[in-house]
N, C-alpha and C. Protein backbone atom coordinates (compact mmCIF):
# COMPACT_ATOMS: atom_id res chain seq x y z
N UNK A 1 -9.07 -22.27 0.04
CA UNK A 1 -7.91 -21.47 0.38
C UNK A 1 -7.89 -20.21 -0.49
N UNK A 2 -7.58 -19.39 0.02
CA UNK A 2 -7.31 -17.78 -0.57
C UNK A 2 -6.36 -18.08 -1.59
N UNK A 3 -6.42 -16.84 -2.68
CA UNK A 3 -5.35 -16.85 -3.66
C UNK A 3 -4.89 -15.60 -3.64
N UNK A 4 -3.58 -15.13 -3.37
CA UNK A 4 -2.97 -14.01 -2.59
C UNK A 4 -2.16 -13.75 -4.54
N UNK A 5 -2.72 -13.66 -5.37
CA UNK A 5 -2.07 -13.99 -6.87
C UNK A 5 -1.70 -12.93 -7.33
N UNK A 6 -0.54 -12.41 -8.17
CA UNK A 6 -0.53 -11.07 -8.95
C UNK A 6 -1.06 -11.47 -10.36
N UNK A 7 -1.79 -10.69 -11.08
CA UNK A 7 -2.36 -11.15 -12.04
C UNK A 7 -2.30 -9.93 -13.21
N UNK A 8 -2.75 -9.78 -14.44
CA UNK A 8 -2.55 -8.86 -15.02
C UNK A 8 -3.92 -7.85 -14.79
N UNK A 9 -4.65 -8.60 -14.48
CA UNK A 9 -6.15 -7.69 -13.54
C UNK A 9 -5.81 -6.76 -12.21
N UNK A 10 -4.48 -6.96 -11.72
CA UNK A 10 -4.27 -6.20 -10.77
C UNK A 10 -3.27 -5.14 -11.39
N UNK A 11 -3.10 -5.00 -12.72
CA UNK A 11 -2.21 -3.76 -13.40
C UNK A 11 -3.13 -2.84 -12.73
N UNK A 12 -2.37 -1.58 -12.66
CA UNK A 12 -2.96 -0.38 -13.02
C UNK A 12 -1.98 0.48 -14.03
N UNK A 13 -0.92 -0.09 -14.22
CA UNK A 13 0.31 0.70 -15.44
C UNK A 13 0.72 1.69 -14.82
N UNK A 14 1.09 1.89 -13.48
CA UNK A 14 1.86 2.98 -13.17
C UNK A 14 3.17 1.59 -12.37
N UNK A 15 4.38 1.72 -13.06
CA UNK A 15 5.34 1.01 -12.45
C UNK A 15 5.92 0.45 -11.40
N UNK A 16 5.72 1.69 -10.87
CA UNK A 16 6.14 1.70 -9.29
C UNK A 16 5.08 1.54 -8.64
N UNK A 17 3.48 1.78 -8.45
CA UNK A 17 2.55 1.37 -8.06
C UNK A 17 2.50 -0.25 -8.09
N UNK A 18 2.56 -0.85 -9.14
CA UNK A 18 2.64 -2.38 -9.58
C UNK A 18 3.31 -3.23 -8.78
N UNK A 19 4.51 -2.54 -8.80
CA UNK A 19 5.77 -3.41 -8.47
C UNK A 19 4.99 -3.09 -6.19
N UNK A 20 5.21 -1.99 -6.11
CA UNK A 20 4.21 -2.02 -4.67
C UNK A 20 2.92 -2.70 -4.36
N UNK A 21 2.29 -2.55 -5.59
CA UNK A 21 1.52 -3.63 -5.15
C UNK A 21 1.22 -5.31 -5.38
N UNK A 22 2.44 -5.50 -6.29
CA UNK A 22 3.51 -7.20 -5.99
C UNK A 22 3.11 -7.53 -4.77
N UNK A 23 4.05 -6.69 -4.06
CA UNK A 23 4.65 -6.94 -2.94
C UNK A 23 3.56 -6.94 -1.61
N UNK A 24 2.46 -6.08 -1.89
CA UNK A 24 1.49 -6.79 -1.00
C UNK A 24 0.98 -7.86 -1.47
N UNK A 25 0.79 -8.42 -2.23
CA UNK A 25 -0.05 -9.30 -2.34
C UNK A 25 1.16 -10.65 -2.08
N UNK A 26 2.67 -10.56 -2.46
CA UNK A 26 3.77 -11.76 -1.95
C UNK A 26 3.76 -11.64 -0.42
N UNK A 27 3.30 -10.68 0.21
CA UNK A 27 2.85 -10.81 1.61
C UNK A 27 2.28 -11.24 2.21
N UNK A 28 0.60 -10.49 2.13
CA UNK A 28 -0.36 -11.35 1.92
C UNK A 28 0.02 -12.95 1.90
N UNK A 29 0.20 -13.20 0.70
CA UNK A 29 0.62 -14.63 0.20
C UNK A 29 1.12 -15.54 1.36
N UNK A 30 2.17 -14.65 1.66
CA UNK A 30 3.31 -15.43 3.23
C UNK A 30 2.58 -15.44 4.07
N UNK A 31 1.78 -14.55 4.70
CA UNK A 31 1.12 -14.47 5.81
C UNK A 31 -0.55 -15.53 6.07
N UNK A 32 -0.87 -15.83 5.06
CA UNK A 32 -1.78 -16.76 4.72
C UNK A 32 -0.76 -18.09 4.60
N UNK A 33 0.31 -18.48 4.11
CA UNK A 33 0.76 -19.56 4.21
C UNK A 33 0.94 -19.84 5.69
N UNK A 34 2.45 -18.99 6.55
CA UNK A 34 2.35 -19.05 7.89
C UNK A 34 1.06 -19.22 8.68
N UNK A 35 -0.46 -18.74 8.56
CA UNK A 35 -1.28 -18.69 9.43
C UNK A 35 -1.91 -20.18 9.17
N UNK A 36 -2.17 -20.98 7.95
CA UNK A 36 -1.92 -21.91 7.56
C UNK A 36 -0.75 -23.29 8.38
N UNK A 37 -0.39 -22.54 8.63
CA UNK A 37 1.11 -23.69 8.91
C UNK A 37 1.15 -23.10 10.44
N UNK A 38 0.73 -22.82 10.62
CA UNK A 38 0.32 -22.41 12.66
C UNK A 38 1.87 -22.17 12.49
N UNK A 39 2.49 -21.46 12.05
CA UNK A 39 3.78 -20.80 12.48
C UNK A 39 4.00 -19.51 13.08
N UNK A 40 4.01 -19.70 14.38
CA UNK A 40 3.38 -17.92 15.05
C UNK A 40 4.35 -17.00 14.38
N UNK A 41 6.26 -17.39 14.60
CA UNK A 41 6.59 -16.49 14.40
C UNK A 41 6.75 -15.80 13.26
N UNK A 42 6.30 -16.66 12.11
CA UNK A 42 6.35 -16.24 10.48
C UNK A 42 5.19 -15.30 10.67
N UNK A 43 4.05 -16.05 11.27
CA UNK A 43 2.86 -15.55 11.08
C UNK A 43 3.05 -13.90 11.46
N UNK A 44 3.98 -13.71 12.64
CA UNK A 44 4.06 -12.15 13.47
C UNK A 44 5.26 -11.63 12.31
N UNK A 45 6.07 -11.92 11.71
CA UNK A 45 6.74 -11.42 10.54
C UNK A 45 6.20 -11.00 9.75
N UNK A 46 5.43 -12.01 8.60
CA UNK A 46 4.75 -11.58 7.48
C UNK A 46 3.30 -10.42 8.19
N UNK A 47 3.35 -10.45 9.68
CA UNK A 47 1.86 -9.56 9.42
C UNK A 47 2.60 -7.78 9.53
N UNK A 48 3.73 -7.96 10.27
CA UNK A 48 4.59 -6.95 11.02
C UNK A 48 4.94 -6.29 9.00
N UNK A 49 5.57 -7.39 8.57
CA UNK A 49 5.46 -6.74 6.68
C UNK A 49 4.85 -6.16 6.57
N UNK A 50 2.94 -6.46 6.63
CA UNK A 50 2.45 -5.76 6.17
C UNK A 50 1.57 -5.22 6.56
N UNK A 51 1.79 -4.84 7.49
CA UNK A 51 1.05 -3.38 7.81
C UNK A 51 2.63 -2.28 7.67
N UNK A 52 3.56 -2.73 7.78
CA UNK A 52 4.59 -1.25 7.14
C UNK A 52 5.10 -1.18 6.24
N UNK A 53 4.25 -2.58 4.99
CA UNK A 53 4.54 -2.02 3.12
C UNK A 53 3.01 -1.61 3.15
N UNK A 54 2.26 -1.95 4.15
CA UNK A 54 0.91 -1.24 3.62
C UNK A 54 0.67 0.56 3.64
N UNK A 55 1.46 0.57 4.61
CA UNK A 55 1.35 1.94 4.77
C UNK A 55 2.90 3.01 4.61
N UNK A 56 3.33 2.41 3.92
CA UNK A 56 4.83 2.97 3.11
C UNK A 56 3.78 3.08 1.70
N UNK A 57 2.74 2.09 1.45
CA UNK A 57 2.32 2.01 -0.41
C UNK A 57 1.17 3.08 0.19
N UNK A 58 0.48 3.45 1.19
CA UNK A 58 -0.47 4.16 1.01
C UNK A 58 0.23 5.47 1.10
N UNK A 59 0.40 6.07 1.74
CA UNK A 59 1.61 7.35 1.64
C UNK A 59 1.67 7.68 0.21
N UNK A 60 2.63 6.77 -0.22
CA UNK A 60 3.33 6.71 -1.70
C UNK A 60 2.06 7.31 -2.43
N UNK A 61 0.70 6.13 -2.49
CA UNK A 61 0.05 6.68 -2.98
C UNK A 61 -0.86 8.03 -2.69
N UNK A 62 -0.98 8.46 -1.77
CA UNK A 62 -1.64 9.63 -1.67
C UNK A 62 -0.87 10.79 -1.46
N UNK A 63 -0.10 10.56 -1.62
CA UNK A 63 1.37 11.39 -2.49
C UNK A 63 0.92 12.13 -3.60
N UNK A 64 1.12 10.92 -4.55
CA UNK A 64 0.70 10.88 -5.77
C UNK A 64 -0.54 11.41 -6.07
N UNK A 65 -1.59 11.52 -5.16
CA UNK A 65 -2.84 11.79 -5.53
C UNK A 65 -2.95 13.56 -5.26
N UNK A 66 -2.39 14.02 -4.06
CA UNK A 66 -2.15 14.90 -3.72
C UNK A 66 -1.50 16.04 -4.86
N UNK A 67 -0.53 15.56 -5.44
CA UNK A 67 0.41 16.16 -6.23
C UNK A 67 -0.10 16.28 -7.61
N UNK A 68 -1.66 15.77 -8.03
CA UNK A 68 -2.06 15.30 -9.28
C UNK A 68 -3.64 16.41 -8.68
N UNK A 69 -3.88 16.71 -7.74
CA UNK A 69 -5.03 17.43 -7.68
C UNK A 69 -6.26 16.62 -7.46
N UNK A 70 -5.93 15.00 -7.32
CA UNK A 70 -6.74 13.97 -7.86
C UNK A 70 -8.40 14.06 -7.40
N UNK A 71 -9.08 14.37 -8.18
CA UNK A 71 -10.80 14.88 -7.27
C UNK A 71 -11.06 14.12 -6.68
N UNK A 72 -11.20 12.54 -6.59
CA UNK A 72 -11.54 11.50 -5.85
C UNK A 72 -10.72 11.25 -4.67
N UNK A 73 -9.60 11.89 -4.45
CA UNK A 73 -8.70 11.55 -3.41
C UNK A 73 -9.29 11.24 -1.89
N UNK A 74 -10.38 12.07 -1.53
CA UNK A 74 -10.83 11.95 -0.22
C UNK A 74 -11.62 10.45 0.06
N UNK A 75 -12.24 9.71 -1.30
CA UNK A 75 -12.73 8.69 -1.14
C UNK A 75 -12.05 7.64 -1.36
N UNK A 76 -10.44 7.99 -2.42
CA UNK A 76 -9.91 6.79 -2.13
C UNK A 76 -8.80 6.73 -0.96
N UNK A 77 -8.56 7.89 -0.17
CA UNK A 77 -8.09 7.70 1.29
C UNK A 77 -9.13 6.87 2.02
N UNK A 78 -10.41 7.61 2.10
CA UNK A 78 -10.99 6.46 2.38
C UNK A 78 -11.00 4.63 2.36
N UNK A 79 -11.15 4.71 1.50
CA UNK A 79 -10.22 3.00 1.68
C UNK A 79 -9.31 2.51 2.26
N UNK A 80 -8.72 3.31 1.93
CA UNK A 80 -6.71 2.96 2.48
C UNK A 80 -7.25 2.99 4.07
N UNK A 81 -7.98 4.27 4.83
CA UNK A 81 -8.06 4.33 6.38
C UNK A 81 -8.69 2.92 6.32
N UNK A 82 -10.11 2.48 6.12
CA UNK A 82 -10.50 1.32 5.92
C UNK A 82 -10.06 0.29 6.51
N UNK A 83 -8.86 0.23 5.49
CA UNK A 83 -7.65 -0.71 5.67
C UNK A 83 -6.79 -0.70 6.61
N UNK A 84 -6.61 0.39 7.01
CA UNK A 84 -5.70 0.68 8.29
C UNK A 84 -6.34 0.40 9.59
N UNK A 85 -7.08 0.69 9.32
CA UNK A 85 -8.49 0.32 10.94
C UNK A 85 -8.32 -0.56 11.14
N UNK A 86 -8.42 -1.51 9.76
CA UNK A 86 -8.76 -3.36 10.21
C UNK A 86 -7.64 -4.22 10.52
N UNK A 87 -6.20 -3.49 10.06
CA UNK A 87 -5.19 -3.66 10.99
C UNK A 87 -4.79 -3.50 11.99
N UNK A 88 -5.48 -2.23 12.23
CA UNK A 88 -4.57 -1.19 14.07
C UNK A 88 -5.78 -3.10 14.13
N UNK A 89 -6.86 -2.80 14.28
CA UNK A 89 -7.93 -3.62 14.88
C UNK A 89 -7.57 -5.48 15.72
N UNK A 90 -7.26 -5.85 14.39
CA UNK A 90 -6.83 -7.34 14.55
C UNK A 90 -5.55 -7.49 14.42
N UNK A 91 -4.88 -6.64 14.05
CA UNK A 91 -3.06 -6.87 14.58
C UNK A 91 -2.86 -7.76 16.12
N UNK A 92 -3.61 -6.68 16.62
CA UNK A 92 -2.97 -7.40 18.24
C UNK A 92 -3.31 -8.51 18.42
N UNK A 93 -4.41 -8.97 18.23
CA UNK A 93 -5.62 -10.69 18.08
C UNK A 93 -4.46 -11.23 17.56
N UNK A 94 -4.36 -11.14 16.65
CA UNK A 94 -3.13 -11.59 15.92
C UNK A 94 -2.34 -12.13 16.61
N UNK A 95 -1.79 -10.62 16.83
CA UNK A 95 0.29 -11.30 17.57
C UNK A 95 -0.22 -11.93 19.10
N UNK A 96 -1.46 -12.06 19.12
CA UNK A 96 -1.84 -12.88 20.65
C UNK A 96 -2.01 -14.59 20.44
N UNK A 97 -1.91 -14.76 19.30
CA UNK A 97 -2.24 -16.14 18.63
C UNK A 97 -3.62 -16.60 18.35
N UNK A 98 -4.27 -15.18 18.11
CA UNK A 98 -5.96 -15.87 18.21
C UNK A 98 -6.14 -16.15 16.34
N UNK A 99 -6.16 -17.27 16.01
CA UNK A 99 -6.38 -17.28 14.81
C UNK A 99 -7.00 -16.76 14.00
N UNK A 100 -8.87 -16.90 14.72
CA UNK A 100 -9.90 -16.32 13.82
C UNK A 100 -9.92 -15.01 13.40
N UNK A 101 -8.96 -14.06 14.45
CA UNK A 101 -8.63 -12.73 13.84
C UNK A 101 -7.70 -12.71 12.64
N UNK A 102 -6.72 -13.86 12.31
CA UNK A 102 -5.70 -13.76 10.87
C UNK A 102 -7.04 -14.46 10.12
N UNK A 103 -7.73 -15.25 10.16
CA UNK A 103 -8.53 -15.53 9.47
C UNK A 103 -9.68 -14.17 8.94
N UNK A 104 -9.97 -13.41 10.29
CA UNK A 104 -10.96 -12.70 9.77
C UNK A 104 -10.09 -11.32 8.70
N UNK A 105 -8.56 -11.25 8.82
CA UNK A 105 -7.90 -10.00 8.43
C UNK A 105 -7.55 -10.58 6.80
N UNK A 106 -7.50 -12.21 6.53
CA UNK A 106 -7.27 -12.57 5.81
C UNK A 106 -8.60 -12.92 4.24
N UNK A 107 -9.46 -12.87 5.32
CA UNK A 107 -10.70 -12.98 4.46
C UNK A 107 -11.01 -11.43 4.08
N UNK A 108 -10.70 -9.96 4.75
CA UNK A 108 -11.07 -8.60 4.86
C UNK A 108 -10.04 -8.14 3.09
N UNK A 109 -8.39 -9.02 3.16
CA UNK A 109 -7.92 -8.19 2.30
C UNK A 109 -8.09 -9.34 1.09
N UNK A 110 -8.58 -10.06 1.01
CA UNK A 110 -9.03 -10.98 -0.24
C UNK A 110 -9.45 -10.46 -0.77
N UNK A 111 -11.00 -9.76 -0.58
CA UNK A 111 -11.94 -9.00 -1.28
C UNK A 111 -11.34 -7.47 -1.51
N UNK A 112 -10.63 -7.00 -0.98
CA UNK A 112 -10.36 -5.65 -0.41
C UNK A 112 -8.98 -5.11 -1.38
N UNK A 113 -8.27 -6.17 -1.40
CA UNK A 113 -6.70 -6.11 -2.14
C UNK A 113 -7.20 -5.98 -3.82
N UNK A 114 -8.31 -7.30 -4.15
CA UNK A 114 -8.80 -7.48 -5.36
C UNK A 114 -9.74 -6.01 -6.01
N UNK A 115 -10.72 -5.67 -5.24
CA UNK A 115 -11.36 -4.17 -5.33
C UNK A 115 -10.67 -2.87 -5.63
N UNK A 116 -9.36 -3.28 -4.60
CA UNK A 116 -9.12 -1.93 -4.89
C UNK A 116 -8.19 -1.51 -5.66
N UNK A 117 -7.20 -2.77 -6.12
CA UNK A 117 -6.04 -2.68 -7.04
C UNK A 117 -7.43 -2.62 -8.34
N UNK A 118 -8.33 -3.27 -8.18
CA UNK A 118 -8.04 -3.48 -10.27
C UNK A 118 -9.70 -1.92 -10.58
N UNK A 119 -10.38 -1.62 -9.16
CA UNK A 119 -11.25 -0.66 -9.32
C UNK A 119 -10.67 0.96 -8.96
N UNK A 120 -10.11 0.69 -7.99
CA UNK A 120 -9.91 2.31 -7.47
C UNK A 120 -8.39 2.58 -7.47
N UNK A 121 -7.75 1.83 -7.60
CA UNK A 121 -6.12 2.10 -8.09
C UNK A 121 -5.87 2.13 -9.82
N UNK A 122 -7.22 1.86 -10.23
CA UNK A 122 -6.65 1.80 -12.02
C UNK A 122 -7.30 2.97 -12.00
N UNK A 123 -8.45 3.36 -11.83
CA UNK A 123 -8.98 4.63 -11.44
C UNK A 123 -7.88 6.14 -11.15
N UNK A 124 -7.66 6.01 -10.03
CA UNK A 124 -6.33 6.95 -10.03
C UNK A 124 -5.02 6.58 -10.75
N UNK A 125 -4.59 5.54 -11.20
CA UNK A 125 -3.56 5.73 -12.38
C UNK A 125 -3.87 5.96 -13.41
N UNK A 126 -5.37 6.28 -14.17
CA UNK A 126 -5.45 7.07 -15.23
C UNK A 126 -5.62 8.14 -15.22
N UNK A 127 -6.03 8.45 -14.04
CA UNK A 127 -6.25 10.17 -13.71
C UNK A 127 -4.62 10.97 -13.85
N UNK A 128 -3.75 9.88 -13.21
CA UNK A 128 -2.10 10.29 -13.14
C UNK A 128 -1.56 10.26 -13.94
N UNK A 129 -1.83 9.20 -15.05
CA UNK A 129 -1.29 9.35 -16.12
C UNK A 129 -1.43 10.03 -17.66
N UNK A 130 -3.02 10.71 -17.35
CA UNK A 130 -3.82 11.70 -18.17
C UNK A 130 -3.05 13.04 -17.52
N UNK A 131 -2.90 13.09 -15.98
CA UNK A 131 -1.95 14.54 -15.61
C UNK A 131 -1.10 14.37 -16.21
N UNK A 132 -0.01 13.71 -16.19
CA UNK A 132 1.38 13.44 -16.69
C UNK A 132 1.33 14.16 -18.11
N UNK A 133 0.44 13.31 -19.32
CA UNK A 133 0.40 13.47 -20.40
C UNK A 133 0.32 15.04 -20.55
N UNK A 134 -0.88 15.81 -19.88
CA UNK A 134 -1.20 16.86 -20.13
C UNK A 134 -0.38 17.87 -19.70
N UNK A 135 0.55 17.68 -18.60
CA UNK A 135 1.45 18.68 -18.01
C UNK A 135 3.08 17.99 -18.37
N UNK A 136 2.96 17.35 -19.28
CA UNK A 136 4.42 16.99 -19.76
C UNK A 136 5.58 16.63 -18.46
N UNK A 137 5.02 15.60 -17.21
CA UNK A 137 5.92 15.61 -16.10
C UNK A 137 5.68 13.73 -15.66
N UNK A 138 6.07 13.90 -15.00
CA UNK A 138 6.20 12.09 -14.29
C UNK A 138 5.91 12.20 -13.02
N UNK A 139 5.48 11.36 -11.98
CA UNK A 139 5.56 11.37 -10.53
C UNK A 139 7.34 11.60 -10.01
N UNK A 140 7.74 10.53 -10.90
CA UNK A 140 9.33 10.38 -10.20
C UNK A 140 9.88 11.68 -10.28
N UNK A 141 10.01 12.62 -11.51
CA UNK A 141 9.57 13.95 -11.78
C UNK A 141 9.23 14.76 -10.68
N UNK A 142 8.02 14.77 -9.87
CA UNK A 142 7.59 15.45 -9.20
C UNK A 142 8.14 14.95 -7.71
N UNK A 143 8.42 13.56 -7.56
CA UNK A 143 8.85 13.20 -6.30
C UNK A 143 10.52 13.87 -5.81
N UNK A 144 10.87 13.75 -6.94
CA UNK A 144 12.66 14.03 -7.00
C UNK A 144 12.16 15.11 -6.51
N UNK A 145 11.24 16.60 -7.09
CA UNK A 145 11.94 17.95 -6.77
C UNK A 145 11.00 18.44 -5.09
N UNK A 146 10.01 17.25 -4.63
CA UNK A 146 9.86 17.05 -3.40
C UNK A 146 10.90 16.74 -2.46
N UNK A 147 12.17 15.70 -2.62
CA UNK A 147 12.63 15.25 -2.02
C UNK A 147 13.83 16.07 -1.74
N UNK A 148 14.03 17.14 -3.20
CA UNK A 148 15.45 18.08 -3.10
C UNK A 148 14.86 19.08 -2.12
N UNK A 149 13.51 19.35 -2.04
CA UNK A 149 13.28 20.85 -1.50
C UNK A 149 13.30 20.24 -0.15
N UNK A 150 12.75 19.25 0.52
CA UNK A 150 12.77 18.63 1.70
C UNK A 150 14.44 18.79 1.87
N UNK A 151 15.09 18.19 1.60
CA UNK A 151 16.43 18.10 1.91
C UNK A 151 17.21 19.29 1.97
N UNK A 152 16.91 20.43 0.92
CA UNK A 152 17.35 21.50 1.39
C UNK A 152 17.22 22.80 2.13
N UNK A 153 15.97 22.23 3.16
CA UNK A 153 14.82 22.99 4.39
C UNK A 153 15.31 22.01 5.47
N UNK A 154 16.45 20.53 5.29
CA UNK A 154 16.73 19.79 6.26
C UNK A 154 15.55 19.03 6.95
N UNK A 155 14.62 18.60 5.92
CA UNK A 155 13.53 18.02 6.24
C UNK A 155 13.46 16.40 5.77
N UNK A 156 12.98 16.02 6.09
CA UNK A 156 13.45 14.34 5.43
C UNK A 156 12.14 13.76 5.16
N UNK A 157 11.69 13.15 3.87
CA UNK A 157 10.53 12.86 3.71
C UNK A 157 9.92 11.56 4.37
N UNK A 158 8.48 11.55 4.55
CA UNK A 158 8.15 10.21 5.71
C UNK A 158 9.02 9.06 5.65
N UNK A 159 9.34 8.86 7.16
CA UNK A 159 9.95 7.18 6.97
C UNK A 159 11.81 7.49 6.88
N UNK A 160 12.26 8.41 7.11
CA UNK A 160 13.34 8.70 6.51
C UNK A 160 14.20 9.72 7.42
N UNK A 161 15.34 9.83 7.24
CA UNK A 161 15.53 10.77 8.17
C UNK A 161 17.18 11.47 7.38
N UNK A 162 17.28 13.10 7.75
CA UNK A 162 18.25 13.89 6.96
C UNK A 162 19.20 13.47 7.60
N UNK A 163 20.55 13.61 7.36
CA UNK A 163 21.47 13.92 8.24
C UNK A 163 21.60 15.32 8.89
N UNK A 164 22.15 15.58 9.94
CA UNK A 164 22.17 16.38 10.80
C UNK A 164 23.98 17.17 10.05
N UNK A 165 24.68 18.35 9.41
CA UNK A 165 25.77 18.11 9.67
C UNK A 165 26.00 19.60 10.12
């Protein structure tokens, strides 16, 4: 059986990255139990989770990468699409009840979740947190005066929406 685990090997020390990537892996976690326990409709819950904390955390992060100049950025989007493929891909297998596709999506982010949190996400949180140091600023820092200028162009950042008044 898979181990869907948060561990201190999956730090990368950026807070809010961490705590996002908890939460895939308590997903993960559910969605391997449900597929386990032939529970379709948990199973179509926990997968429906995560593919939209997967791609609320990839955003987030290439946000972050964007806003940091990050040189590697194009290869670690790369991944993230990767990842997104093998969802658009076996989602539907999925919500059709074909198992071997949660099996095959479940065996894809075992290796994939483990790689990329503790190789290419610690990777870009030192790059972010060497910017930080050197330009005296924070992401949350840089996200806030994203989110004021969006809001006051009446723009609403992904996932989100302004009010109209």
């Amino acid at each position: 059986m898979r181990l869907f685990r948060w561990s201190e090997e999956n730090e990368v020390f950026l807070a809010q990255i961490d705590a996002e990537h908890r939460d895939l892996f308590l997903i993960a976690d559910g969605l391997q139990q449900a597929v386990a326990g032939q529970a379709t409709a948990a199973v179509k819950q926990h997968l429906h989770a995560l593919i939209a904390h997967a791609e609320e955390h990839f955003s987030h992060e290439e946000w972050l990468m964007e806003s940091v100049k990050y040189s590697s950025y194009g290869w670690h989007k790369q991944q993230h699409n990767t990842a997104r493929r093998r969802l658009k891909l076996l989602a539907p297998l999925i919500e059709s009840g074909e198992s071997e596709a949660a099996e095959l999506l479940l065996e894809f982010l075992e290796g994939w979740l483990q790689d990329h949190t503790s190789v290419t996400d610690r990777m870009m949180a030192a790059y972010i947190r060497n910017y930080e140091r050197a330009n005296a600023t924070s992401a949350l820092e840089r996200w806030g005066t994203v989110l004021a200028a969006d809001a006051s162009r009446g723009q609403a950042p992904a996932g989100e929406t302004v009010p109209l008044s």
